[in-house]
N, C-alpha and C. Protein backbone atom coordinates (compact mmCIF):
# COMPACT_ATOMS: atom_id res chain seq x y z
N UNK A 1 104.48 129.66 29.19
CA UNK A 1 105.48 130.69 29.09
C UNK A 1 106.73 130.24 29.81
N UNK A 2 107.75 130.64 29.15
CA UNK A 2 109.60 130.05 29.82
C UNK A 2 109.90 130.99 30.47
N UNK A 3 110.46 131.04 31.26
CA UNK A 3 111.06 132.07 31.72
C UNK A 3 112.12 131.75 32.51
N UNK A 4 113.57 132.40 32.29
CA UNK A 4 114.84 131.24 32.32
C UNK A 4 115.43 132.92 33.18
N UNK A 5 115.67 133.87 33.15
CA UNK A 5 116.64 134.74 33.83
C UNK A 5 116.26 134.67 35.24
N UNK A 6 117.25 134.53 35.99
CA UNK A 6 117.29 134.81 37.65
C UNK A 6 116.32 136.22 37.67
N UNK A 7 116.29 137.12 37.05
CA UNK A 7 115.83 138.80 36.88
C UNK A 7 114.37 138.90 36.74
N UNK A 8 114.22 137.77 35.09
CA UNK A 8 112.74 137.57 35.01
C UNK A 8 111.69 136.39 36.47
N UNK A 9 112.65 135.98 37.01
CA UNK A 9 112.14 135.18 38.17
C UNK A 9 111.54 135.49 39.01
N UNK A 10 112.95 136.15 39.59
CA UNK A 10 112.54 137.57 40.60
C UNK A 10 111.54 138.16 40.68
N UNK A 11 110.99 139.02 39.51
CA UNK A 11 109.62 139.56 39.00
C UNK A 11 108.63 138.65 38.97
N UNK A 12 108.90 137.73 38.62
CA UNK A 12 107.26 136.32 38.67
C UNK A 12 107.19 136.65 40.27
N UNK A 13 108.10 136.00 41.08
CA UNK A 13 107.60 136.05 42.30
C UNK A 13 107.30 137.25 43.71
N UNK A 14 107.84 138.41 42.49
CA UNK A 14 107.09 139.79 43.29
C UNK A 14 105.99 140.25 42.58
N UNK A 15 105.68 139.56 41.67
CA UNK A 15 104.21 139.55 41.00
C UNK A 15 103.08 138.88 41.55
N UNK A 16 103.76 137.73 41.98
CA UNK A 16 102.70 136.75 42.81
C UNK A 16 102.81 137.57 44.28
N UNK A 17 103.65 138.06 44.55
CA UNK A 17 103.50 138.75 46.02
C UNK A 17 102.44 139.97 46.46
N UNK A 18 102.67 140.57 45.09
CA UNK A 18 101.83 142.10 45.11
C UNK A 18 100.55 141.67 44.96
N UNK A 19 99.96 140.63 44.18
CA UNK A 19 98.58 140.31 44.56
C UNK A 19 97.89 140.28 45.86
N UNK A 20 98.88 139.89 46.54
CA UNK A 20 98.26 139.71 48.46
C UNK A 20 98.71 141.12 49.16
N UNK A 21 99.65 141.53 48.85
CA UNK A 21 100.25 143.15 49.69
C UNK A 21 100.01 144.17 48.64
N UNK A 22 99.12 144.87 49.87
CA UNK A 22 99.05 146.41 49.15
C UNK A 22 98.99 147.20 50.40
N UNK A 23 99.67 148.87 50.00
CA UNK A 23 100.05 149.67 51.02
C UNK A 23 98.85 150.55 51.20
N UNK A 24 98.34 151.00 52.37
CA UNK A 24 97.21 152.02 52.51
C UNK A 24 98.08 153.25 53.02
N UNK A 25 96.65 154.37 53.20
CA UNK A 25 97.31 155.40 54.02
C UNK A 25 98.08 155.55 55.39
N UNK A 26 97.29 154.28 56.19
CA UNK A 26 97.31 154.53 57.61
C UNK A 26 98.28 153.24 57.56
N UNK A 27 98.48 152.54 56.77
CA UNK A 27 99.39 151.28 56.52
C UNK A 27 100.33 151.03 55.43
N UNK A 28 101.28 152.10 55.14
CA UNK A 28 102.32 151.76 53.24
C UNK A 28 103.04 150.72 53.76
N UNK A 29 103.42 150.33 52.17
CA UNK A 29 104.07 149.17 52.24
C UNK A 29 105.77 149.65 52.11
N UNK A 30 106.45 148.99 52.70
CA UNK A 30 107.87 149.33 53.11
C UNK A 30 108.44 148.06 52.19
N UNK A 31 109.15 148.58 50.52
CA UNK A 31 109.11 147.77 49.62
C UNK A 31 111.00 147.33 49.68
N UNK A 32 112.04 146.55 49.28
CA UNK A 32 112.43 146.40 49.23
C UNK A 32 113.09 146.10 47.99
N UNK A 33 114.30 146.65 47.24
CA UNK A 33 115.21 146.24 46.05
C UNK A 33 116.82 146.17 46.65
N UNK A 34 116.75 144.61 46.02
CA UNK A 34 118.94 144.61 46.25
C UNK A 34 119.39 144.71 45.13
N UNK A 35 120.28 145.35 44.61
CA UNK A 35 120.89 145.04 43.54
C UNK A 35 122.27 144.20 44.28
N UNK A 36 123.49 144.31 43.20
CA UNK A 36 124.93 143.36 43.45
C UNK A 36 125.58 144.16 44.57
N UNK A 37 124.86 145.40 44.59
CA UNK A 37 126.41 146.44 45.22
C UNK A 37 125.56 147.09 46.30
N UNK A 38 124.26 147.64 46.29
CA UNK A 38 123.70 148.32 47.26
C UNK A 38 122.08 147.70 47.47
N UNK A 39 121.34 148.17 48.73
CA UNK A 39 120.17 148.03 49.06
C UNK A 39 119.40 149.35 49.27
N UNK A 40 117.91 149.27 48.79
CA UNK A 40 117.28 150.46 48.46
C UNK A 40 116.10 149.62 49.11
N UNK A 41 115.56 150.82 50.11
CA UNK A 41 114.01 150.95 50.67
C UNK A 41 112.97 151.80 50.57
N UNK A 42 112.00 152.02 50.74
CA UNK A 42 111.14 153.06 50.48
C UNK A 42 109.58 152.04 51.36
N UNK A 43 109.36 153.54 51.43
CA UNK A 43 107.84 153.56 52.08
C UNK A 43 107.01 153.67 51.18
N UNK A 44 105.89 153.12 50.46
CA UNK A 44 104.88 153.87 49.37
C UNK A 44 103.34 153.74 50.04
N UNK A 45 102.63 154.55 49.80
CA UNK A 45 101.03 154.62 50.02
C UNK A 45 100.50 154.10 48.37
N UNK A 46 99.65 152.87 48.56
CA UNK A 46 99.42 152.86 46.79
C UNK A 46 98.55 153.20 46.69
N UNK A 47 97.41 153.40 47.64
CA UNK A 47 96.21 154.29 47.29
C UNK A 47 96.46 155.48 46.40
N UNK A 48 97.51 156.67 46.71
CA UNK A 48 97.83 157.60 45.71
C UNK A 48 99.04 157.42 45.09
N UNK A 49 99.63 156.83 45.32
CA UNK A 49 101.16 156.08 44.35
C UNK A 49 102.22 157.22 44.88
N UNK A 50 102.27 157.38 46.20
CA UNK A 50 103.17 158.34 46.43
C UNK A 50 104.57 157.62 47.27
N UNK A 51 105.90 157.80 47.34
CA UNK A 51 106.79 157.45 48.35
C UNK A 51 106.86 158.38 49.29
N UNK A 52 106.47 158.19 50.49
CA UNK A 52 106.51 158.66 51.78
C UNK A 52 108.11 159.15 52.50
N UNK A 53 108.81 157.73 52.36
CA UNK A 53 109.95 158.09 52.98
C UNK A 53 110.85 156.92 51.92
N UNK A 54 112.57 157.05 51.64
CA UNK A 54 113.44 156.22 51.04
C UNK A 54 114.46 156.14 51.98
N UNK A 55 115.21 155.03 51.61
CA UNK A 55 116.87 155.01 52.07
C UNK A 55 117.42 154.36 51.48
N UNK A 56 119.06 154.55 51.38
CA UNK A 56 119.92 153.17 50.66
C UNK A 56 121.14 153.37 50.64
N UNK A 57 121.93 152.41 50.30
CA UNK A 57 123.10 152.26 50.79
C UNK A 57 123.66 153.60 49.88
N UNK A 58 123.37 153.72 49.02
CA UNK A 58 123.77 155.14 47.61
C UNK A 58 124.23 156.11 48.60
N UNK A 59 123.44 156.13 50.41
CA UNK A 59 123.75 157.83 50.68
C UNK A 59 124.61 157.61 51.50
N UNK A 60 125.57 159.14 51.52
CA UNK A 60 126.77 159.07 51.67
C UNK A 60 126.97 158.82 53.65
N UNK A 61 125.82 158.86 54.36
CA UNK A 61 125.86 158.62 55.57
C UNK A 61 125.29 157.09 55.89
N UNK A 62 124.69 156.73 54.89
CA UNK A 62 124.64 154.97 55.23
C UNK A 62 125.37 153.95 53.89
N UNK A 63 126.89 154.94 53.44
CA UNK A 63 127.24 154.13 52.98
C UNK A 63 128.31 152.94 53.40
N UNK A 64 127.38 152.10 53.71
CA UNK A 64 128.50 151.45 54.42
C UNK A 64 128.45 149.70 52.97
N UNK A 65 127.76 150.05 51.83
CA UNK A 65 127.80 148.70 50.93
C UNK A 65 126.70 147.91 50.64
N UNK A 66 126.77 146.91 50.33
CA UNK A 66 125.21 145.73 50.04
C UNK A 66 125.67 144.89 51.11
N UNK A 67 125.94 144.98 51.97
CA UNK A 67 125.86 143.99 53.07
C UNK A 67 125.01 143.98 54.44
N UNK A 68 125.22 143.08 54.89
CA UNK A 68 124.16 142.98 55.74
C UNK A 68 124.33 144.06 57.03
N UNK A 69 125.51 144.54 57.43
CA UNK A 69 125.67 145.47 58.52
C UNK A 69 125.06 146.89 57.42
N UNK A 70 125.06 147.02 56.15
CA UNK A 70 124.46 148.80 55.69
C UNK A 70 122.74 148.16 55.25
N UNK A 71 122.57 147.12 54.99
CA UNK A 71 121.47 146.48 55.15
C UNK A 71 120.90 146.91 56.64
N UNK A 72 121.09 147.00 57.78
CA UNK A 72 120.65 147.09 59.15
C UNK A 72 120.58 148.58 59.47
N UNK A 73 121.53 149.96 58.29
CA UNK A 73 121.65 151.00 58.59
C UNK A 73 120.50 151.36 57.99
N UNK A 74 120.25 150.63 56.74
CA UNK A 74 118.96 151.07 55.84
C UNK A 74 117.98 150.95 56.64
N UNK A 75 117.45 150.04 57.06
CA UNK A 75 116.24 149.69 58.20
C UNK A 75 116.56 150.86 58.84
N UNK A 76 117.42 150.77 59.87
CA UNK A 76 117.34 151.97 61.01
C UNK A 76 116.73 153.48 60.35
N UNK A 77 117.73 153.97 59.44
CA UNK A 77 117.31 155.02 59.00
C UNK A 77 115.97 155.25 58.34
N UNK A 78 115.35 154.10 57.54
CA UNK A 78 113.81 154.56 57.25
C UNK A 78 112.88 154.37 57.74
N UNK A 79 113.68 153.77 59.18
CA UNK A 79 112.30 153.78 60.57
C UNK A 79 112.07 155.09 61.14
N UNK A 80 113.62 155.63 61.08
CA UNK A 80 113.61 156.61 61.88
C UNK A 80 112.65 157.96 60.57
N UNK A 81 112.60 158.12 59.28
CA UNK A 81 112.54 158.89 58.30
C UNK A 81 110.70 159.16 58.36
N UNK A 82 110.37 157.73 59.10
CA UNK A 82 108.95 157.17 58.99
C UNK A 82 108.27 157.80 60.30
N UNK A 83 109.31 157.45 61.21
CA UNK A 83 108.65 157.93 63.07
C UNK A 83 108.31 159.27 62.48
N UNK A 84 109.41 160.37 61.91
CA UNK A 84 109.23 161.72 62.16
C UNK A 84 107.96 161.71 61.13
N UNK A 85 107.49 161.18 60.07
CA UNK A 85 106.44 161.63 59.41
C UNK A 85 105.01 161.10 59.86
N UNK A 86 105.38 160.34 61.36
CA UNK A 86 103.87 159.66 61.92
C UNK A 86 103.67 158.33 61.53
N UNK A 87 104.63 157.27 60.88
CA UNK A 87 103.95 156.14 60.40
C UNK A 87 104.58 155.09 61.53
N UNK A 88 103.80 154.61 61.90
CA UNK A 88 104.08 153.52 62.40
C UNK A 88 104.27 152.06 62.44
N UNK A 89 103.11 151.24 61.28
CA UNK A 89 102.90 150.21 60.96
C UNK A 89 103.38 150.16 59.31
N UNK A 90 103.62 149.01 59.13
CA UNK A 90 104.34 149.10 57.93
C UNK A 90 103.41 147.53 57.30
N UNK A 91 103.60 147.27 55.52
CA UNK A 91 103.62 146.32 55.10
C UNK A 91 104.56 145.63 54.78
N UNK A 92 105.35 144.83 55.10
CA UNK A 92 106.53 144.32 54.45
C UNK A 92 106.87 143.90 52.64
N UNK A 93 106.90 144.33 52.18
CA UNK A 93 107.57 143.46 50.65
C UNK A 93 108.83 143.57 50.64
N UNK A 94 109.23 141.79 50.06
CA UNK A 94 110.24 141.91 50.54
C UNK A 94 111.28 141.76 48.77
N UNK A 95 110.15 142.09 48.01
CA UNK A 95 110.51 142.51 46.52
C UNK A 95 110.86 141.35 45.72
N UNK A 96 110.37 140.00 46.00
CA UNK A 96 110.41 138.49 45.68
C UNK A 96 111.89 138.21 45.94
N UNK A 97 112.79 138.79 46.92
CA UNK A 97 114.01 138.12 47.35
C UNK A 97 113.73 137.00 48.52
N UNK A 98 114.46 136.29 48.70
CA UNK A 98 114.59 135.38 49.45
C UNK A 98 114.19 136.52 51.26
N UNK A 99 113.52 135.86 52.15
CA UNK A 99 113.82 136.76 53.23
C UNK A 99 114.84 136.07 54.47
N UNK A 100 116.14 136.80 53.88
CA UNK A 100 117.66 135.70 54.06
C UNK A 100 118.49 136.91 54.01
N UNK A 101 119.59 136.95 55.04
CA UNK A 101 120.85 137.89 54.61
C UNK A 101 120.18 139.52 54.82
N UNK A 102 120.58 140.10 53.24
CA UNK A 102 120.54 141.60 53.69
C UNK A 102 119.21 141.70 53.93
N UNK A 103 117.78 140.99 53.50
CA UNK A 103 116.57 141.52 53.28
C UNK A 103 116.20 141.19 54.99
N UNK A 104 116.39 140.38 55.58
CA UNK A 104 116.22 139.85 57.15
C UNK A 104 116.77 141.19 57.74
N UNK A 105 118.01 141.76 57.35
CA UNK A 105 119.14 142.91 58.35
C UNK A 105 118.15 143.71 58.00
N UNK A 106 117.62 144.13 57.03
CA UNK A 106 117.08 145.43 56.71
C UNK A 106 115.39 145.05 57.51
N UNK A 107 115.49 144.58 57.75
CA UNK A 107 114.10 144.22 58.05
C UNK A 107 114.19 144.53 59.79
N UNK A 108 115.21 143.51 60.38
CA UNK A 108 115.03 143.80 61.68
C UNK A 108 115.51 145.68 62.20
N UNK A 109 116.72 146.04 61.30
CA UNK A 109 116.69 147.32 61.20
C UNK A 109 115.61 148.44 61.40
N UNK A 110 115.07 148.03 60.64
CA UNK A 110 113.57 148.61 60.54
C UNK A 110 112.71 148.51 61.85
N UNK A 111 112.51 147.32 62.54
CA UNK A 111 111.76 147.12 63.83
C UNK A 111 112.46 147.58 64.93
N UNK A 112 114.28 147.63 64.90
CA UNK A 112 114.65 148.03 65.79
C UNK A 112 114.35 149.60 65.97
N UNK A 113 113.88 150.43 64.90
CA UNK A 113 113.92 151.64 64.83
C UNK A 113 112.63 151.83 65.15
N UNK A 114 111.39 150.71 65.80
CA UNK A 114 110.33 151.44 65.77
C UNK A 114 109.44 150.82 64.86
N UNK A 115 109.64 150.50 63.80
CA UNK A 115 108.24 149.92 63.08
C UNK A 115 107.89 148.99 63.41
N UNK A 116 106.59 148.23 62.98
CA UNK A 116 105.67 147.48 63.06
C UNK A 116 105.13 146.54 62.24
N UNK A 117 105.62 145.41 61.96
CA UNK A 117 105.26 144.49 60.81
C UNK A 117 105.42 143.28 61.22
């Protein structure tokens, strides 16, 4: 099989990722998407396929862009979205992006606020 788009790539290698990470109750996985312009997080439990907690650059109090400083607001804020609902430990996916730039900001974001990964 060919597979030539940067897009379809992407997906091969968050395909090969999701085989090894999966989110529990007492452990969701804290998934990651960048698009060109903004960054989007979320908490999911896949035992029942539910999202726990989200964030992203879209809201109008962490809009600060796709960069790496609203990348670091995203983290903060869905650590903090996570403390108030009891979660503490997290799985990382880092959605087959490189873990470089915004996905690193959003990441330490996240630990600075408290989580665990």
């Amino acid at each position: 099989m060919s597979v030539s788009s940067r897009q379809e790539l992407r997906v091969v290698r968050h395909d090969r990722l999701r085989k090894r990470i999966e989110g529990s109750g007492e452990r969701p996985r804290l998934a990651v998407f960048r698009s060109l312009k903004h960054i989007y997080a979320q908490i999911i439990d896949d035992s029942t396929g539910t999202t726990i907690a989200h964030a992203s650059t879209q809201e109008k109090e962490l809009a600060a862009g796709g960069n790496r400083e609203g990348a670091k607001k995203v983290g903060l804020a869905l650590a903090k979205k996570a403390k108030a609902k009891g979660i503490d430990k997290v799985v990382f996916d880092r959605g087959g992006f490189k873990y470089h730039g915004q996905v690193a900001s959003l990441a330490d974001g996240a630990r600075e606020g408290g989580l665990e990964f």
